[in-house]
C-alpha atoms as a PDB file:
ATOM      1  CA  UNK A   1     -59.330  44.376 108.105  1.00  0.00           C
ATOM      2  CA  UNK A   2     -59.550  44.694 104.085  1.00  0.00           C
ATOM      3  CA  UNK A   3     -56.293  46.788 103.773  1.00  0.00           C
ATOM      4  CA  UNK A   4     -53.515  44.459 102.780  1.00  0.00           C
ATOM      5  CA  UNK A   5     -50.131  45.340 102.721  1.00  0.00           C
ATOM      6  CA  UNK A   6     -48.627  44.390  99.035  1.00  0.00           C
ATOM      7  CA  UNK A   7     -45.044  43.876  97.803  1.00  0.00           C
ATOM      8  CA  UNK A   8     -45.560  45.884  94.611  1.00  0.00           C
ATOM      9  CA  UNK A   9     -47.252  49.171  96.614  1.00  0.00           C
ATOM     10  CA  UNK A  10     -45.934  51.778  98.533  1.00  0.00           C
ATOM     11  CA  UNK A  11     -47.911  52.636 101.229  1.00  0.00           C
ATOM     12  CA  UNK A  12     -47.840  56.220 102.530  1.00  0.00           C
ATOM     13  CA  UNK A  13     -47.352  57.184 106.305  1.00  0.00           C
ATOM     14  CA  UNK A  14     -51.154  57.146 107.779  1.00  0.00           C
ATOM     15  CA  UNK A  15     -50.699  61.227 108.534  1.00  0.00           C
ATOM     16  CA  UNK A  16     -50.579  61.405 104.497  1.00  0.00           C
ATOM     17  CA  UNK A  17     -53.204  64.026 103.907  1.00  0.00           C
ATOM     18  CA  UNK A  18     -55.408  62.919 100.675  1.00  0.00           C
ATOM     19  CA  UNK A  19     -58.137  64.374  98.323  1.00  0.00           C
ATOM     20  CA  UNK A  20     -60.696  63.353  96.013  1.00  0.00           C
ATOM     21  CA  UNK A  21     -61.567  65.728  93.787  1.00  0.00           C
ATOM     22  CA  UNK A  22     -65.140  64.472  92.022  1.00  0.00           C
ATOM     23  CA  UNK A  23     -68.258  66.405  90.306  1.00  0.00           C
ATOM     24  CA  UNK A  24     -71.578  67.190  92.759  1.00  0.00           C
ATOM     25  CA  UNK A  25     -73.035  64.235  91.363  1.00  0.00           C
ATOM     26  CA  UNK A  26     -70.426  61.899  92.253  1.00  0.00           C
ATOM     27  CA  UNK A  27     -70.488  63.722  95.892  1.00  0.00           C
ATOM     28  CA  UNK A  28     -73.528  62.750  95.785  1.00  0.00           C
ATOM     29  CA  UNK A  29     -73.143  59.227  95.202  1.00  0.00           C
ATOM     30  CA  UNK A  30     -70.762  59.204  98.085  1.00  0.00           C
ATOM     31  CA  UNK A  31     -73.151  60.172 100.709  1.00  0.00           C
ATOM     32  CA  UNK A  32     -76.183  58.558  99.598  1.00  0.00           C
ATOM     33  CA  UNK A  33     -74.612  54.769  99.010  1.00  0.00           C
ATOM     34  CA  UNK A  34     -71.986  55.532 101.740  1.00  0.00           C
ATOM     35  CA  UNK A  35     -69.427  53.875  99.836  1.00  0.00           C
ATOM     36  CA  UNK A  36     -66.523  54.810  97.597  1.00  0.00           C
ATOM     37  CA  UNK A  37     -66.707  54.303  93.584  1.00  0.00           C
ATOM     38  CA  UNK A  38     -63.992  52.078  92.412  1.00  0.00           C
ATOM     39  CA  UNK A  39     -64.101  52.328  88.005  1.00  0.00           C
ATOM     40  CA  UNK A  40     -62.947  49.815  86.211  1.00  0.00           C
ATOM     41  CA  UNK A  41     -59.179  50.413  85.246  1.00  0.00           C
ATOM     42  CA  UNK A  42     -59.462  50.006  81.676  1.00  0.00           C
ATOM     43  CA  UNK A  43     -62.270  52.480  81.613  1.00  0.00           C
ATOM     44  CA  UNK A  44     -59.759  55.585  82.718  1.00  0.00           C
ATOM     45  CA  UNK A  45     -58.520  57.986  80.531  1.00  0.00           C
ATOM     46  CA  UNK A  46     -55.255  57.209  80.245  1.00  0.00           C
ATOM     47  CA  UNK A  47     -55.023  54.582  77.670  1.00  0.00           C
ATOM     48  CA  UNK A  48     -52.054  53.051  78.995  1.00  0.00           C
ATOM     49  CA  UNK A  49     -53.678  52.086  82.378  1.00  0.00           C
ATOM     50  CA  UNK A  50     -52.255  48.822  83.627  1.00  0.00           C
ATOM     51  CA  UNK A  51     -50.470  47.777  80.348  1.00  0.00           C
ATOM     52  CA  UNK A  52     -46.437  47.187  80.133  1.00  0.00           C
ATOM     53  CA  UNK A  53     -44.069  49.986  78.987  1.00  0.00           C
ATOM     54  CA  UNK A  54     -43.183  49.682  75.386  1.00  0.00           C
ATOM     55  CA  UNK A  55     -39.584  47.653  76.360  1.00  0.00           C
ATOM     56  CA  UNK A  56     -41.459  45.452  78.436  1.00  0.00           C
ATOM     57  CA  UNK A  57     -43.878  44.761  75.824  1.00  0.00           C
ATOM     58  CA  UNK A  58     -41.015  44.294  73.116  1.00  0.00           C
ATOM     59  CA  UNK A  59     -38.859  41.903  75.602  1.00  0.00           C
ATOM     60  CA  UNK A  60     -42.143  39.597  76.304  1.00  0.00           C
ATOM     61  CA  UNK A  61     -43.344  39.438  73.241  1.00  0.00           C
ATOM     62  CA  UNK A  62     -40.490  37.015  72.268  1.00  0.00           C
ATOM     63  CA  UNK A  63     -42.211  34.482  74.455  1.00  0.00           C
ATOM     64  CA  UNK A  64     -45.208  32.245  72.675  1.00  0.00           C
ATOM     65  CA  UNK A  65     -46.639  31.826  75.811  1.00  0.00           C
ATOM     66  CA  UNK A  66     -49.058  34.871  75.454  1.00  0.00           C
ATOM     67  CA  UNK A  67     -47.323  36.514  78.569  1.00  0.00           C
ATOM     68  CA  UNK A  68     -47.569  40.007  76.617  1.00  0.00           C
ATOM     69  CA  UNK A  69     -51.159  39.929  75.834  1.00  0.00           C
ATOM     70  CA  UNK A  70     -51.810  39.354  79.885  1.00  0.00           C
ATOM     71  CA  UNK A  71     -51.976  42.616  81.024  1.00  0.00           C
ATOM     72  CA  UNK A  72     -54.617  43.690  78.424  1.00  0.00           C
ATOM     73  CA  UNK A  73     -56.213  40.409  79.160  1.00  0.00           C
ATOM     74  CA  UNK A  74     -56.099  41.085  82.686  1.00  0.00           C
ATOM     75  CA  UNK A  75     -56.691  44.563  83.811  1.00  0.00           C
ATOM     76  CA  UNK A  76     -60.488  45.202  83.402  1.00  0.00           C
ATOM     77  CA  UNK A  77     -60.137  42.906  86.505  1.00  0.00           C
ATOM     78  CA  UNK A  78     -59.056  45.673  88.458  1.00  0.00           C
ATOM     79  CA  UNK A  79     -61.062  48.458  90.133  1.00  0.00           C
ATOM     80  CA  UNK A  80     -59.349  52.030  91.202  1.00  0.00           C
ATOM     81  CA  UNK A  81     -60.103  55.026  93.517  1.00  0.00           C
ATOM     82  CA  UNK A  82     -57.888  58.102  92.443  1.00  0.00           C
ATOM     83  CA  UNK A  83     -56.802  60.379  95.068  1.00  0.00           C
ATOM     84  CA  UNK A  84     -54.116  63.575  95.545  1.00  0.00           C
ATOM     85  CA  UNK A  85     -51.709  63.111  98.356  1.00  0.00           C
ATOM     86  CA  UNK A  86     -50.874  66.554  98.816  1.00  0.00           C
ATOM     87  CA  UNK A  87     -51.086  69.183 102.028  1.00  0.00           C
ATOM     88  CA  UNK A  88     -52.787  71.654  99.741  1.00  0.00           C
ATOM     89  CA  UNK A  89     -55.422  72.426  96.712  1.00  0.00           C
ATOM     90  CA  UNK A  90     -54.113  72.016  93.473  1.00  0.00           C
ATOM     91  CA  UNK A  91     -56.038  74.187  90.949  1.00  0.00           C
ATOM     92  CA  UNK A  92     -55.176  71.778  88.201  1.00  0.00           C
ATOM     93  CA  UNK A  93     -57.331  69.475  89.632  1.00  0.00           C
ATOM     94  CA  UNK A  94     -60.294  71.478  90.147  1.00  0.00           C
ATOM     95  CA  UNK A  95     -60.362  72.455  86.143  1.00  0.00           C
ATOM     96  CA  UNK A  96     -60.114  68.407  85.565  1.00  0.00           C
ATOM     97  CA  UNK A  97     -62.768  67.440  87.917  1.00  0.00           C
ATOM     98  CA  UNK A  98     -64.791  70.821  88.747  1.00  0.00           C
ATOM     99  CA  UNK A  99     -66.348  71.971  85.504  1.00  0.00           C
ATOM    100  CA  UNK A 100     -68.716  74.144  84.981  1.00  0.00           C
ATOM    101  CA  UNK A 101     -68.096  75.159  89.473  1.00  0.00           C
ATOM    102  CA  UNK A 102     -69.618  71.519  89.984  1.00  0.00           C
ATOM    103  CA  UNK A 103     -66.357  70.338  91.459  1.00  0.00           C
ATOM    104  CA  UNK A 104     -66.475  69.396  95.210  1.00  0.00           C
ATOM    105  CA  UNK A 105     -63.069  67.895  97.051  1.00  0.00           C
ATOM    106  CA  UNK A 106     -63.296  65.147 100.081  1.00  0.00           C
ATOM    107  CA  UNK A 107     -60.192  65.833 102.463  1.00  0.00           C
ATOM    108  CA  UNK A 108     -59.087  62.930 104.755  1.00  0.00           C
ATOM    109  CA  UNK A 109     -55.625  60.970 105.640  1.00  0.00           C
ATOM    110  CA  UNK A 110     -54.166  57.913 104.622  1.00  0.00           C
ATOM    111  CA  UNK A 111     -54.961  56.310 107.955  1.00  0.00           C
ATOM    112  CA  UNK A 112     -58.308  57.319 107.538  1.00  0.00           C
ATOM    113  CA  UNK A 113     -59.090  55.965 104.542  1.00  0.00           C
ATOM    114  CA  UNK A 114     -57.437  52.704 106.126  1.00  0.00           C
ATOM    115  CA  UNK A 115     -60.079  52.529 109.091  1.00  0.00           C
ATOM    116  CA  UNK A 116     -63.440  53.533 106.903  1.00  0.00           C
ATOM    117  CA  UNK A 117     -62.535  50.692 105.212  1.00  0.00           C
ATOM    118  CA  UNK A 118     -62.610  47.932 107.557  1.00  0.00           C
ATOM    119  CA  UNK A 119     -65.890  46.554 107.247  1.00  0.00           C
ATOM    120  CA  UNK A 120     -65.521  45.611 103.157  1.00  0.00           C
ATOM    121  CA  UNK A 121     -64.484  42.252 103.051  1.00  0.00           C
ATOM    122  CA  UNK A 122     -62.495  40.763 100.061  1.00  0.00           C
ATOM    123  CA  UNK A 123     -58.727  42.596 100.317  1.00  0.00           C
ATOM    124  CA  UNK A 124     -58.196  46.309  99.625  1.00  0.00           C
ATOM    125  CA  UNK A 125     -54.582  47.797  98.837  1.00  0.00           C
ATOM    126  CA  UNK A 126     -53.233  51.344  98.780  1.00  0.00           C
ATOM    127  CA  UNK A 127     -50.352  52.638  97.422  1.00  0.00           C
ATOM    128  CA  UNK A 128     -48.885  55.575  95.850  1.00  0.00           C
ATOM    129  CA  UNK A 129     -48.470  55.996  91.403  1.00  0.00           C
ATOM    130  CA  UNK A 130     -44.858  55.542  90.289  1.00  0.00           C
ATOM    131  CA  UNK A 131     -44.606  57.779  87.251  1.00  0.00           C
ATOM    132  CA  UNK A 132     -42.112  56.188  84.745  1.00  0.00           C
ATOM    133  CA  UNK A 133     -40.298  57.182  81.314  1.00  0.00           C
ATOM    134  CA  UNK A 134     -42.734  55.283  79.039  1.00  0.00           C
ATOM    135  CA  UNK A 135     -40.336  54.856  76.235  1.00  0.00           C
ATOM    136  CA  UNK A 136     -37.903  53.689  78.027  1.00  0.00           C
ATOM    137  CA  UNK A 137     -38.545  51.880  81.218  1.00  0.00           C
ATOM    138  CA  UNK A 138     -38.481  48.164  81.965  1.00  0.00           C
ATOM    139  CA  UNK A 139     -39.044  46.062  84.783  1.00  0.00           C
ATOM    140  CA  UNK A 140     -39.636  42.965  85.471  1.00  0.00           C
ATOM    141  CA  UNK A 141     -42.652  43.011  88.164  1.00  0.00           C
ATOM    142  CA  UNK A 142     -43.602  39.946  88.547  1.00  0.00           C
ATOM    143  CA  UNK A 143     -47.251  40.772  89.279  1.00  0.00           C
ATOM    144  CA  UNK A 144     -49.838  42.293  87.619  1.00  0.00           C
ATOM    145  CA  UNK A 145     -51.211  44.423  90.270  1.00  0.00           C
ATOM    146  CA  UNK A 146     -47.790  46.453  90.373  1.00  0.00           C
ATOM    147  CA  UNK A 147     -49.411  47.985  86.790  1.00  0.00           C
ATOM    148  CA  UNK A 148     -52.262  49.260  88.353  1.00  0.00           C
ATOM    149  CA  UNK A 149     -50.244  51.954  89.973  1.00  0.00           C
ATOM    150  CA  UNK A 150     -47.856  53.071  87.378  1.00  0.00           C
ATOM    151  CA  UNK A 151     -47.861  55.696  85.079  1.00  0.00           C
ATOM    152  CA  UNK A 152     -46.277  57.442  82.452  1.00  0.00           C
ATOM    153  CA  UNK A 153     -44.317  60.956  83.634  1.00  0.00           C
ATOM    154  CA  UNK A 154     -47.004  62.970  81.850  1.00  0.00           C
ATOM    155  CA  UNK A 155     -48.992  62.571  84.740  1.00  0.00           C
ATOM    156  CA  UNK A 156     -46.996  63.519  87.204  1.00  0.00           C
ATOM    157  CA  UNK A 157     -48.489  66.525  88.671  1.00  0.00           C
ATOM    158  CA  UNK A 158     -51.400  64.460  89.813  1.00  0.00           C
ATOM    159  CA  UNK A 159     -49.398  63.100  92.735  1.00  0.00           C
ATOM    160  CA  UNK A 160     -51.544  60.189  92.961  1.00  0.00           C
ATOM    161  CA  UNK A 161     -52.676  57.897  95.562  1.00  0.00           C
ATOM    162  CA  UNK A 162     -54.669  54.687  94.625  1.00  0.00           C
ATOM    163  CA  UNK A 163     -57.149  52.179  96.564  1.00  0.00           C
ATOM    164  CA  UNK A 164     -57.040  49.203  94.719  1.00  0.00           C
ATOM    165  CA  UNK A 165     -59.207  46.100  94.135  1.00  0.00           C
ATOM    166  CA  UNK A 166     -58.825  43.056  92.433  1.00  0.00           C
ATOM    167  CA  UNK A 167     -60.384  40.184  91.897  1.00  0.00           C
ATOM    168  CA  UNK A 168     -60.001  36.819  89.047  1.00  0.00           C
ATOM    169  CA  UNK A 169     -63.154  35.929  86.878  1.00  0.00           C
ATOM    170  CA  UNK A 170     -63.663  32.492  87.712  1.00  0.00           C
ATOM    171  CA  UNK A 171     -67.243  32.343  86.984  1.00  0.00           C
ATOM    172  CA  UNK A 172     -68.671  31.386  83.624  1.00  0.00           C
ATOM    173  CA  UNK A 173     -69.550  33.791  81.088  1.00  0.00           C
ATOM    174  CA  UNK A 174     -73.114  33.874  80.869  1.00  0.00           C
ATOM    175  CA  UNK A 175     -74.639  36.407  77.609  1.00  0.00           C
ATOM    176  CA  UNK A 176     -78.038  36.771  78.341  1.00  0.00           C
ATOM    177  CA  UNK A 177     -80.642  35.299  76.354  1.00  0.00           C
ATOM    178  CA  UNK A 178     -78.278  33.066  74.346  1.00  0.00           C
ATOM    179  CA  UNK A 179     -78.091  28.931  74.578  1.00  0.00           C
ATOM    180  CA  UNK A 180     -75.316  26.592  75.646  1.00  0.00           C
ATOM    181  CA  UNK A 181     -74.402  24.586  73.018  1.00  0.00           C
ATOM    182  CA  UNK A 182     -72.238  21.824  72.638  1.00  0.00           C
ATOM    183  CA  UNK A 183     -68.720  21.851  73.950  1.00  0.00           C
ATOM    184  CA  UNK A 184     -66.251  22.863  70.977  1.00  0.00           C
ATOM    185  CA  UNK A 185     -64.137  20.305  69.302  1.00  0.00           C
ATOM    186  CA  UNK A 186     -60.600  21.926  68.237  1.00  0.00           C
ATOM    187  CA  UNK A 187     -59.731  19.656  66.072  1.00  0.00           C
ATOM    188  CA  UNK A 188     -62.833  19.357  64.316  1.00  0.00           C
ATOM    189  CA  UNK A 189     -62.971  23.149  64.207  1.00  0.00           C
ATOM    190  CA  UNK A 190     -59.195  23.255  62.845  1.00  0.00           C
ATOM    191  CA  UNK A 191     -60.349  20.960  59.844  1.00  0.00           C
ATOM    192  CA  UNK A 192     -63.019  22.933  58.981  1.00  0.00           C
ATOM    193  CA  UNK A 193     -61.332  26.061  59.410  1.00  0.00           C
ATOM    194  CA  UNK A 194     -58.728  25.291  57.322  1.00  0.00           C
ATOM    195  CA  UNK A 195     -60.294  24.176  54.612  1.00  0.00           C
ATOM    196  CA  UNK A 196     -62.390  26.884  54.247  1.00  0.00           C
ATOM    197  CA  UNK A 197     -59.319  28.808  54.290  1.00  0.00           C
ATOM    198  CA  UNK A 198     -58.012  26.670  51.331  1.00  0.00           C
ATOM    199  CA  UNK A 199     -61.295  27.277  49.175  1.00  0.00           C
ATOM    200  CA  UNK A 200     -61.050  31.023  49.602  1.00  0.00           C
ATOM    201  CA  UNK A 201     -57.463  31.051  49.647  1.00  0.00           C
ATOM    202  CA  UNK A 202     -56.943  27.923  46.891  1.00  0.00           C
ATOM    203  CA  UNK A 203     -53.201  29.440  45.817  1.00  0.00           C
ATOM    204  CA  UNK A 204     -51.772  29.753  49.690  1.00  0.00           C
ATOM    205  CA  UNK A 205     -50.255  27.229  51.478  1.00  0.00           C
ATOM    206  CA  UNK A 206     -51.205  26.867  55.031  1.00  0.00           C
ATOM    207  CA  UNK A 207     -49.345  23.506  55.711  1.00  0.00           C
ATOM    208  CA  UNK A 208     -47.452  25.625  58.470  1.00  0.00           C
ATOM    209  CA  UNK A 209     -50.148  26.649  59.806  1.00  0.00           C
ATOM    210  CA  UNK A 210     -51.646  25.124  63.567  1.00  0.00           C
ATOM    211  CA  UNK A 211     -55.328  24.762  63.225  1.00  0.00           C
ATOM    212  CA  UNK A 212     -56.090  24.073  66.109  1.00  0.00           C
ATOM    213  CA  UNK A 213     -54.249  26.337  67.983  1.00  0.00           C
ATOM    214  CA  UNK A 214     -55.714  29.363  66.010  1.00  0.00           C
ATOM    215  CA  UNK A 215     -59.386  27.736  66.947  1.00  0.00           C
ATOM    216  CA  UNK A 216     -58.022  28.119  70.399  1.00  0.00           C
ATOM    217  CA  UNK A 217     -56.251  31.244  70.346  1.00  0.00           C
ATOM    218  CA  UNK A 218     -59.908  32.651  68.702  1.00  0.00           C
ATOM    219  CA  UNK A 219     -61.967  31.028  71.187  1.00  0.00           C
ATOM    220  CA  UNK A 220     -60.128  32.485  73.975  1.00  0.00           C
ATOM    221  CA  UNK A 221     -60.264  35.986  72.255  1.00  0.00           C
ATOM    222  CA  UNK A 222     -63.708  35.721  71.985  1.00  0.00           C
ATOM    223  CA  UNK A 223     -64.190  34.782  75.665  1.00  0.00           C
ATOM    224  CA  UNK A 224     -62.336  37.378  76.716  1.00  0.00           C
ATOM    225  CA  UNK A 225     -64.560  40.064  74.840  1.00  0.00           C
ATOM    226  CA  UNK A 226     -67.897  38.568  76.197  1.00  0.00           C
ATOM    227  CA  UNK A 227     -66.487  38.660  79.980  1.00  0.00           C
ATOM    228  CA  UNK A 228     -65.388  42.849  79.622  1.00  0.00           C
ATOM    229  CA  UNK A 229     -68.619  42.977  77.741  1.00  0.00           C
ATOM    230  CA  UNK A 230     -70.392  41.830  80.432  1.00  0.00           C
ATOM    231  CA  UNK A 231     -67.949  43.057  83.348  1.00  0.00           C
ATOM    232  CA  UNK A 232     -69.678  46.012  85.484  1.00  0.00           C
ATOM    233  CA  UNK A 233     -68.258  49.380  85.061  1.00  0.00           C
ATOM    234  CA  UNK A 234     -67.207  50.015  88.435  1.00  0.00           C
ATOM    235  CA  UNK A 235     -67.908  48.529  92.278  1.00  0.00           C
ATOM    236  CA  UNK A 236     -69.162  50.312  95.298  1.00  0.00           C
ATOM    237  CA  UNK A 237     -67.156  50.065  98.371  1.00  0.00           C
ATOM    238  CA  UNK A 238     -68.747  50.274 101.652  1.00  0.00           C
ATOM    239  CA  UNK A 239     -66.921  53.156 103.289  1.00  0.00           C
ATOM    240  CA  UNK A 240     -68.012  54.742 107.092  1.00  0.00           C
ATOM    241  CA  UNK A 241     -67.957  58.388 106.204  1.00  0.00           C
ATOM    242  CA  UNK A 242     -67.949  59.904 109.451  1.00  0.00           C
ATOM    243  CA  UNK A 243     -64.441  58.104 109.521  1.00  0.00           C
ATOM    244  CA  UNK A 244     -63.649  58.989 105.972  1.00  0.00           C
ATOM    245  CA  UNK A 245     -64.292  62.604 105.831  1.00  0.00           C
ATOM    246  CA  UNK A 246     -62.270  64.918 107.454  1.00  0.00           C
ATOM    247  CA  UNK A 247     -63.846  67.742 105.559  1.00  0.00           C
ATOM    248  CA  UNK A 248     -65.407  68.459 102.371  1.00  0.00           C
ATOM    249  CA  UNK A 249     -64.411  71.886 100.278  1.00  0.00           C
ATOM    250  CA  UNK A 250     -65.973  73.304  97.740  1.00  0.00           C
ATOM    251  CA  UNK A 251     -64.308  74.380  94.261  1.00  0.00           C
ATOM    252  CA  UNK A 252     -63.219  77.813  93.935  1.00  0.00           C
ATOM    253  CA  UNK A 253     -65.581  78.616  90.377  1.00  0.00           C
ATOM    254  CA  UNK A 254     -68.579  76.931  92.146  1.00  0.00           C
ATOM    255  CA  UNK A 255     -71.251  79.744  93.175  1.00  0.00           C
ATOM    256  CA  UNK A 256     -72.242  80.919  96.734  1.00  0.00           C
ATOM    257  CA  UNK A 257     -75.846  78.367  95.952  1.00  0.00           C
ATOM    258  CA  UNK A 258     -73.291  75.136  96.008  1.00  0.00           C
ATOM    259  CA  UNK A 259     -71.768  75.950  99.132  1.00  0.00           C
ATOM    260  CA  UNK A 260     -74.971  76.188 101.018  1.00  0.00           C
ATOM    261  CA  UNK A 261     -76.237  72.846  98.947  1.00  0.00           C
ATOM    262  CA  UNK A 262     -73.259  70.479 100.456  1.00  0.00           C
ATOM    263  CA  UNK A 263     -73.788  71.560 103.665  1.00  0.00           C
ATOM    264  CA  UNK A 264     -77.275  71.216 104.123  1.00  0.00           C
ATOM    265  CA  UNK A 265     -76.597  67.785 102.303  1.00  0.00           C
ATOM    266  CA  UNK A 266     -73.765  66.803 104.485  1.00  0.00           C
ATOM    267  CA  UNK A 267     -76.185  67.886 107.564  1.00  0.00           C
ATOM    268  CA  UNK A 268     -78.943  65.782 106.278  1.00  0.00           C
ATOM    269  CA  UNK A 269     -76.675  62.505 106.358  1.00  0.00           C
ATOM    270  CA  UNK A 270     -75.775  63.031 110.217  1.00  0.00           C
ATOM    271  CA  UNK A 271     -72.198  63.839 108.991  1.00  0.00           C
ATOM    272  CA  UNK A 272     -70.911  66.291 111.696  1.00  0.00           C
ATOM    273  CA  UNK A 273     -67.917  67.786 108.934  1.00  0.00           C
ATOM    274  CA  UNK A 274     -66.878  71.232 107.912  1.00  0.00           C
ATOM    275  CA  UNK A 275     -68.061  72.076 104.435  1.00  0.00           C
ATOM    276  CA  UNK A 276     -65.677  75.082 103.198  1.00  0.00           C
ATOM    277  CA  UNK A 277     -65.010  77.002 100.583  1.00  0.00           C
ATOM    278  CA  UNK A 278     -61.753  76.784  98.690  1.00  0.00           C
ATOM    279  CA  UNK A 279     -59.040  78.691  99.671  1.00  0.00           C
ATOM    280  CA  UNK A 280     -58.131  79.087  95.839  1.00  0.00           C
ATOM    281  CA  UNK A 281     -61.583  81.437  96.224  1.00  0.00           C
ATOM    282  CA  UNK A 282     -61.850  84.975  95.850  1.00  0.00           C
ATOM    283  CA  UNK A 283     -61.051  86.291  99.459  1.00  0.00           C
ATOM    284  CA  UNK A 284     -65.253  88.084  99.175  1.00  0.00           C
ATOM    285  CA  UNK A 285     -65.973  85.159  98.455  1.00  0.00           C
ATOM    286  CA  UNK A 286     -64.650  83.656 101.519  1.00  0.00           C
ATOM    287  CA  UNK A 287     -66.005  86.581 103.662  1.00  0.00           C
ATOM    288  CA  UNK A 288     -69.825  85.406 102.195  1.00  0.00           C
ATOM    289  CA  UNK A 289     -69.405  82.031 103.398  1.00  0.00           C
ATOM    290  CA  UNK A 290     -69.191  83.139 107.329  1.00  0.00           C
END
């Protein structure tokens, strides 16, 4: 089973209900790959997504051993699904994720979401977003993956519930179309470096200065840009949805045509689920759908 407990997450109880709120196409996406659309962490909105708390950042960066830069390093290794653990609708969320009257909501439970999971292989985690005072909170987590559900309070109404995946780049970076040349010589680089430093810089002194780590420091900079340059944008997770959705509701702005749409859709892919309006809908409205 792919769902791994983890030290650093806090699993809801399996009753938890859930919802992911997502635009038609993204619905769409759902039921035609039957799988659920992890993004890429740094690629959310929030630009503080897995990154330390400005403390944390302050106390590590008094160590030389890079430990600070490893969660920007680090977490476009990380792929998220976002969902609401709540009982009910939350309007907010269907003006983030349902504009235009595009927004469509899957409804399901923790335990669920546990079980239409099973058949991915490599481990999956779930756990609920700790919202935290930015400014002023530090912690020493001893993990990485304990970033990728933590937020700053700003976000707090979101009550959110993450599936997680992670995975180390241990392949080599390959850019397309370009050669493999010659393993690179740091020293050799230093020397060069530096004294094209001195001929553009001929009054400076750089005596203090470690060539070769800086050749090192920039090759591993460099490396790091090619991999997120060539790390995919998201993964597809193999999901069985007649496990995963307990039913699918439609936003409250969306017109009487999108109602009818997901459930002839939802009929199409042999999904026997309820397709409802929301209940933040005008009661006619609610009256037309019967």
């Amino acid at each position: 089973m792919p769902f791994q407990p983890h030290p650093n997450f806090k699993t809801p109880d399996d009753a938890a209900v859930l919802w992911r709120y997502m635009d038609f196409t993204r619905f769409i996406d759902l039921l035609e790959t039957k799988s659920l659309w992890l993004c890429r962490l740094d690629l959310l909105d929030d630009p503080r997504e897995g990154l330390y708390t400005d403390l944390e950042l302050e106390r590590l960066s008094k160590y030389s051993d890079g430990r600070a830069r490893a969660a920007e390093r680090d977490r476009s290794l990380g792929f998220v699904s976002c969902w609401r653990r709540c009982a009910s609708e939350s309007m907010a969320m269907w003006d983030l994720y349902g504009a235009g009257g595009r927004g469509v909501a899957v409804k399901t439970t923790v335990g669920s979401l546990k079980s239409a999971i099973a058949g991915f292989e490599p481990p999956l985690y779930i756990g609920r977003v700790r919202y935290v005072p930015w400014k002023k909170y530090d912690e020493d987590t001893g993990n990485v993956l304990a970033l990728y559900v933590r937020k700053t309070q700003a976000y707090g109404h979101e009550r959110e519930v993450r599936l997680v995946f992670w995975s180390a780049s241990t392949e080599p970076i390959l850019v397309p179309g370009a050669d493999v040349g010659e393993p690179i010589n740091p020293e050799r680089a230093a020397r060069e470096v530096m004294n094209d430093l001195a001929e553009f810089f001929p009054r400076a002194d750089f005596s203090a200065v470690d060539g070769k780590q800086l050749v090192i420091d920039a090759c591993v900079r460099h490396l790091h840009r090619e991999r997120v340059r060539h790390t995919r944008c998201g993964i597809h997770v193999g999901a069985d949805l007649r496990t995963l959705i307990g039913e699918v509701v439609v936003g409250p702005k969306a017109q009487r045509w999108m109602l009818t749409l997901a459930d002839a859709l939802v009929e199409r892919y042999g999904l026997k689920v309820n397709v409802i309006p929301s209940e933040l809908s005008t009661n006619q409205e609610r009256l037309n759908s019967r």
